[in-house]
Protein backbone atom coordinates (compact mmCIF):
# COMPACT_ATOMS: atom_id res chain seq x y z
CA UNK A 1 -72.18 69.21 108.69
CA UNK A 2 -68.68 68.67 109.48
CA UNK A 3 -69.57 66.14 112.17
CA UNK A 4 -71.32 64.46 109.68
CA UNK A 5 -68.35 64.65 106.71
CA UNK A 6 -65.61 63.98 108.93
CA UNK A 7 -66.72 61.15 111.49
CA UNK A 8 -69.93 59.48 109.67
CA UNK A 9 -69.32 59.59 106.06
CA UNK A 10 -66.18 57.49 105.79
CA UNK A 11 -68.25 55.01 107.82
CA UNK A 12 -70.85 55.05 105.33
CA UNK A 13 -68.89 55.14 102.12
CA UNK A 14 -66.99 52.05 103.39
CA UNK A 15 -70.09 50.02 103.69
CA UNK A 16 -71.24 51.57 100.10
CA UNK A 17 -68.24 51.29 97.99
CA UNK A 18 -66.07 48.08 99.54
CA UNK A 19 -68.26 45.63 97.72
CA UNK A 20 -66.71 42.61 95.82
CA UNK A 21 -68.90 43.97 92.86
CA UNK A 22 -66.73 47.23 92.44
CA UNK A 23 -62.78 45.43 92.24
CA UNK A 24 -63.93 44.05 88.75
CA UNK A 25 -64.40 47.80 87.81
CA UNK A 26 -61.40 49.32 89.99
CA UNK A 27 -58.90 47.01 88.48
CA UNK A 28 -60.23 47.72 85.00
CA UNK A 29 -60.06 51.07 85.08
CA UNK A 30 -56.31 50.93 87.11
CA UNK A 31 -55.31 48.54 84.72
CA UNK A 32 -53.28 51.44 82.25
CA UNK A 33 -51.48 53.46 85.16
CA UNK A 34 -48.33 53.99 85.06
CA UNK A 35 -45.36 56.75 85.19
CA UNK A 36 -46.32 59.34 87.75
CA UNK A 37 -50.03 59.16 89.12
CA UNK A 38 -52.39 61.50 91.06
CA UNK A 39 -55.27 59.48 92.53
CA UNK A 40 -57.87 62.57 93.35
CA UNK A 41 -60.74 61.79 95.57
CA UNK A 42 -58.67 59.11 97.12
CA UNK A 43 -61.43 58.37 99.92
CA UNK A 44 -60.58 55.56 102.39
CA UNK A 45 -58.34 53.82 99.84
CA UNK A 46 -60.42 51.57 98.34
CA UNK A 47 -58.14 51.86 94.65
CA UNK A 48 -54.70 50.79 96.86
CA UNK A 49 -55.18 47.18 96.04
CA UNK A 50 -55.95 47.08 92.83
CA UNK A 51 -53.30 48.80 91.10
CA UNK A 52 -51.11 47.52 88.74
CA UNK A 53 -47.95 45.20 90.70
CA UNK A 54 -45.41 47.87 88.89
CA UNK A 55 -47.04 50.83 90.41
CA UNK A 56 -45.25 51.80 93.23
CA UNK A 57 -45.63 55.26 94.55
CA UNK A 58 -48.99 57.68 94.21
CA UNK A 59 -49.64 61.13 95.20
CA UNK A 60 -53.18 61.80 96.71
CA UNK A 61 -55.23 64.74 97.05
CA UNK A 62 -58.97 64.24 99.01
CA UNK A 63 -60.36 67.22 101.58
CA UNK A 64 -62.14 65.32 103.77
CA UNK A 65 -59.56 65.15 107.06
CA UNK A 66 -62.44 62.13 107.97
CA UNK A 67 -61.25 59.60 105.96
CA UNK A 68 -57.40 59.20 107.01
CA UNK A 69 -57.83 56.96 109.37
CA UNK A 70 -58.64 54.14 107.61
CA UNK A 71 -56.68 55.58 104.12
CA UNK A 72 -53.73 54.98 106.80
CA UNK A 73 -54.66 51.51 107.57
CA UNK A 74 -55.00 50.69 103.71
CA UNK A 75 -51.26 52.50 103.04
CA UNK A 76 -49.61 50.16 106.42
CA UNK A 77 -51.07 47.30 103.98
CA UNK A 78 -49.86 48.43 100.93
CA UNK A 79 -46.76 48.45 99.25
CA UNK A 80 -47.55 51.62 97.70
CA UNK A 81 -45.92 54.84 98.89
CA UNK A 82 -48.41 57.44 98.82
CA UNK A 83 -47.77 61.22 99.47
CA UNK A 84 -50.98 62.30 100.67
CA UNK A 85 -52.87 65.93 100.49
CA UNK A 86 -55.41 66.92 102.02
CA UNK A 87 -56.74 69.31 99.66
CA UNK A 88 -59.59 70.07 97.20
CA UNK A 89 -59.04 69.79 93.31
CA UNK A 90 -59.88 72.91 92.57
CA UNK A 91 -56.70 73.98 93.15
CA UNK A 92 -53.72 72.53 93.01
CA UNK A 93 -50.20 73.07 94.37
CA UNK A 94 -48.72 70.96 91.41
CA UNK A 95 -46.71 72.39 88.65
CA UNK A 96 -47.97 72.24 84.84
CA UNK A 97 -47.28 68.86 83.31
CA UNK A 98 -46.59 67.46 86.54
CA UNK A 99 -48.30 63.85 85.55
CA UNK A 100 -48.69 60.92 83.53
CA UNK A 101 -51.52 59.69 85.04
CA UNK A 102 -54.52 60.97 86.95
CA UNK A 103 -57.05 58.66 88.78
CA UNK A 104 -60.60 59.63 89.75
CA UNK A 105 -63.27 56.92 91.05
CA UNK A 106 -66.62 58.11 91.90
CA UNK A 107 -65.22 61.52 92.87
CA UNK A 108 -66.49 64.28 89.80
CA UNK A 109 -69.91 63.93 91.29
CA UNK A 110 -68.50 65.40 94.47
CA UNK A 111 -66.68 68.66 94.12
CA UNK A 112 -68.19 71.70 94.60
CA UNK A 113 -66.73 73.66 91.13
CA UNK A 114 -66.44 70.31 88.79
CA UNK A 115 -65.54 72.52 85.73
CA UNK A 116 -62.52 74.54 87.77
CA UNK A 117 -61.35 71.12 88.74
CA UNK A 118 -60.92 69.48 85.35
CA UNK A 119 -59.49 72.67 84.36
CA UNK A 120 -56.55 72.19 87.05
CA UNK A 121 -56.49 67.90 86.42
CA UNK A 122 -55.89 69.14 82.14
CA UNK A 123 -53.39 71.58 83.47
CA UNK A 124 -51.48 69.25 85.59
CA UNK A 125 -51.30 66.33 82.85
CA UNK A 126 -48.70 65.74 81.12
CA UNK A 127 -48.79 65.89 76.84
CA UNK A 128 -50.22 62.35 75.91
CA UNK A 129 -50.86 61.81 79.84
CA UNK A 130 -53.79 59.49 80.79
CA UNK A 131 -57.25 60.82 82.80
CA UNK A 132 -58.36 57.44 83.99
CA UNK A 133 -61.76 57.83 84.96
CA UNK A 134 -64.56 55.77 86.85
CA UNK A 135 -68.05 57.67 87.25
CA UNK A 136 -71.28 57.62 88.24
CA UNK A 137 -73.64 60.13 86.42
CA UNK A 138 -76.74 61.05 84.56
CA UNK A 139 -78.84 58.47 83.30
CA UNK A 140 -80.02 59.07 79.14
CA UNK A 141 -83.42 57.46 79.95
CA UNK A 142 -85.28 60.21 80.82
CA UNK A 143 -87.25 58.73 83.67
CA UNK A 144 -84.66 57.99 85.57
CA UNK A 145 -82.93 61.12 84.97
CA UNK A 146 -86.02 63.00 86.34
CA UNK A 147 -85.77 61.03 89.60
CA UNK A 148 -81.84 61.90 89.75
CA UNK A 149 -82.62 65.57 89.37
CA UNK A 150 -85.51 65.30 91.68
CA UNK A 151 -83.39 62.99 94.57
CA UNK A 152 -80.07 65.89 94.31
CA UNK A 153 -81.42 67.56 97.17
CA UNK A 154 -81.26 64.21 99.35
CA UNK A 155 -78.14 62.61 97.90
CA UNK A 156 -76.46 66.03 98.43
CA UNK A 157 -76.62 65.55 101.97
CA UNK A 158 -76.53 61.68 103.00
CA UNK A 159 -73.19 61.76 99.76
CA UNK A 160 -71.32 64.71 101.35
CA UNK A 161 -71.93 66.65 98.29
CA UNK A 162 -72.49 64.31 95.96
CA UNK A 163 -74.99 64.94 92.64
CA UNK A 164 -76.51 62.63 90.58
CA UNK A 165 -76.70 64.33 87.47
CA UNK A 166 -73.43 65.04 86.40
CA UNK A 167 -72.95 65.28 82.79
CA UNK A 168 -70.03 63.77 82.62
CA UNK A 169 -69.45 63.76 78.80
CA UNK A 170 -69.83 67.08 78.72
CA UNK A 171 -67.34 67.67 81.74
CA UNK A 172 -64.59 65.94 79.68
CA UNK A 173 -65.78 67.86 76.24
CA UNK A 174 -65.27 71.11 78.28
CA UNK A 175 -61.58 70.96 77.78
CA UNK A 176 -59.38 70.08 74.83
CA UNK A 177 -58.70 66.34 75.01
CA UNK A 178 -56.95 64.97 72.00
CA UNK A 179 -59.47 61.71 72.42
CA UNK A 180 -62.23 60.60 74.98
CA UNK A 181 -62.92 56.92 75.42
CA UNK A 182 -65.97 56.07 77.43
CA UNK A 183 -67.99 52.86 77.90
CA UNK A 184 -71.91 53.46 79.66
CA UNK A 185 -73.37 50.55 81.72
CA UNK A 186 -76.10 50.14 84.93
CA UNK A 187 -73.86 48.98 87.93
CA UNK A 188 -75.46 45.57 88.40
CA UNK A 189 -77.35 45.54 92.18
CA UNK A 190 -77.72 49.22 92.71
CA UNK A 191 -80.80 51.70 91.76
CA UNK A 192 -80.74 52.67 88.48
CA UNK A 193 -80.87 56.41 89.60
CA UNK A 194 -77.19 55.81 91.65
CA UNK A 195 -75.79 53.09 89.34
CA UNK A 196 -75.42 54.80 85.77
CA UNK A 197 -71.73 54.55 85.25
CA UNK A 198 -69.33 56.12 82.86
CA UNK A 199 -65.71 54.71 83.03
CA UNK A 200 -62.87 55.21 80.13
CA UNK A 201 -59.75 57.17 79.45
CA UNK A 202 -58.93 60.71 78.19
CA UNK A 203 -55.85 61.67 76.64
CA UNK A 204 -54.14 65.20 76.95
């Protein structure tokens, strides 16, 4: 499976997820960031060029050794200093209150203990900070939930861990957010089953 995570996936989340469709979305939710910001999930790089002009230095975390190559080819084109980790969110070598701003872009759906890694994003973010958040989860029409739950098993493997039926309102509700802000929509051009977003802010 490593073979697969390391040398193939980046390939085929580049095709997926570089799509002039998405930059609307990216810059949207990017729009806000400011002060110190942790971009988890950080992929291939695909948020670099749509941050804010005033944003200049990031810290990353993303375990997937697979996708530095091209990250590094996105950093050489950006003016964005990025300090880059290769770890998982579950736990992190950060102090408390480390950050004003954490990033996550289709990433939740991914990690293997969702709940432990909010837990460690809340602990890491600063009083007042900013959880800027761009996700794909479960559907509330039922049919189409039943086919998420039913295609897991699939997506699990061809997403490198990736679930469909993350419920992510109830992610951010597990942990004491002094407000949640979060728009629904289908991502035009893309199966209702993959394309049920949730994208909005959460403040510590």
């Amino acid at each position: 499976m490593k073979i697969y995570s390391n040398f193939i996936f980046p390939r085929i989340y580049d095709c997926v997820m570089d799509k002039p469709g998405w930059y609307k979305h990216r810059k949207k939710q990017l729009e806000s960031a400011e002060g110190k910001i942790l971009e988890i999930g950080v992929g291939t790089g695909l948020n670099l060029p749509h941050y804010p002009s005033h944003v200049r230095q990031i810290t990353t975390v993303d375990p997937n050794p697979g996708m530095n190559k091209k990250l590094q080819n996105r950093i050489n084109q950006s003016e964005i200093e990025v300090d880059q980790k290769i770890i998982s969110s579950e736990e992190l070598p950060f102090e408390d209150e480390a950050f004003d701003c954490i990033v996550s872009t289709i990433t939740l759906c991914s990690i293997r203990d969702v709940n432990q890694a909010v837990n460690e994003l809340f602990r890491v973010l600063k009083p007042g900070g900013r959880f800027l958040f761009f996700e794909h989860g479960a559907s509330p029409d039922p049919k189409v939930a039943n086919w998420q739950r039913r295609m897991n098993w699939i997506q699990k493997h061809v997403g490198d861990g990736c679930t469909l039926s993350l419920d992510v309102p109830k992610l951010f509700s597990s942990q004491p957010f002094s407000s949640v802000e979060m728009d629904t929509f289908y991502l035009n051009k893309t199966p209702k089953t993959h394309g049920f977003m949730y994208q909005g802010i959460a403040i510590k």
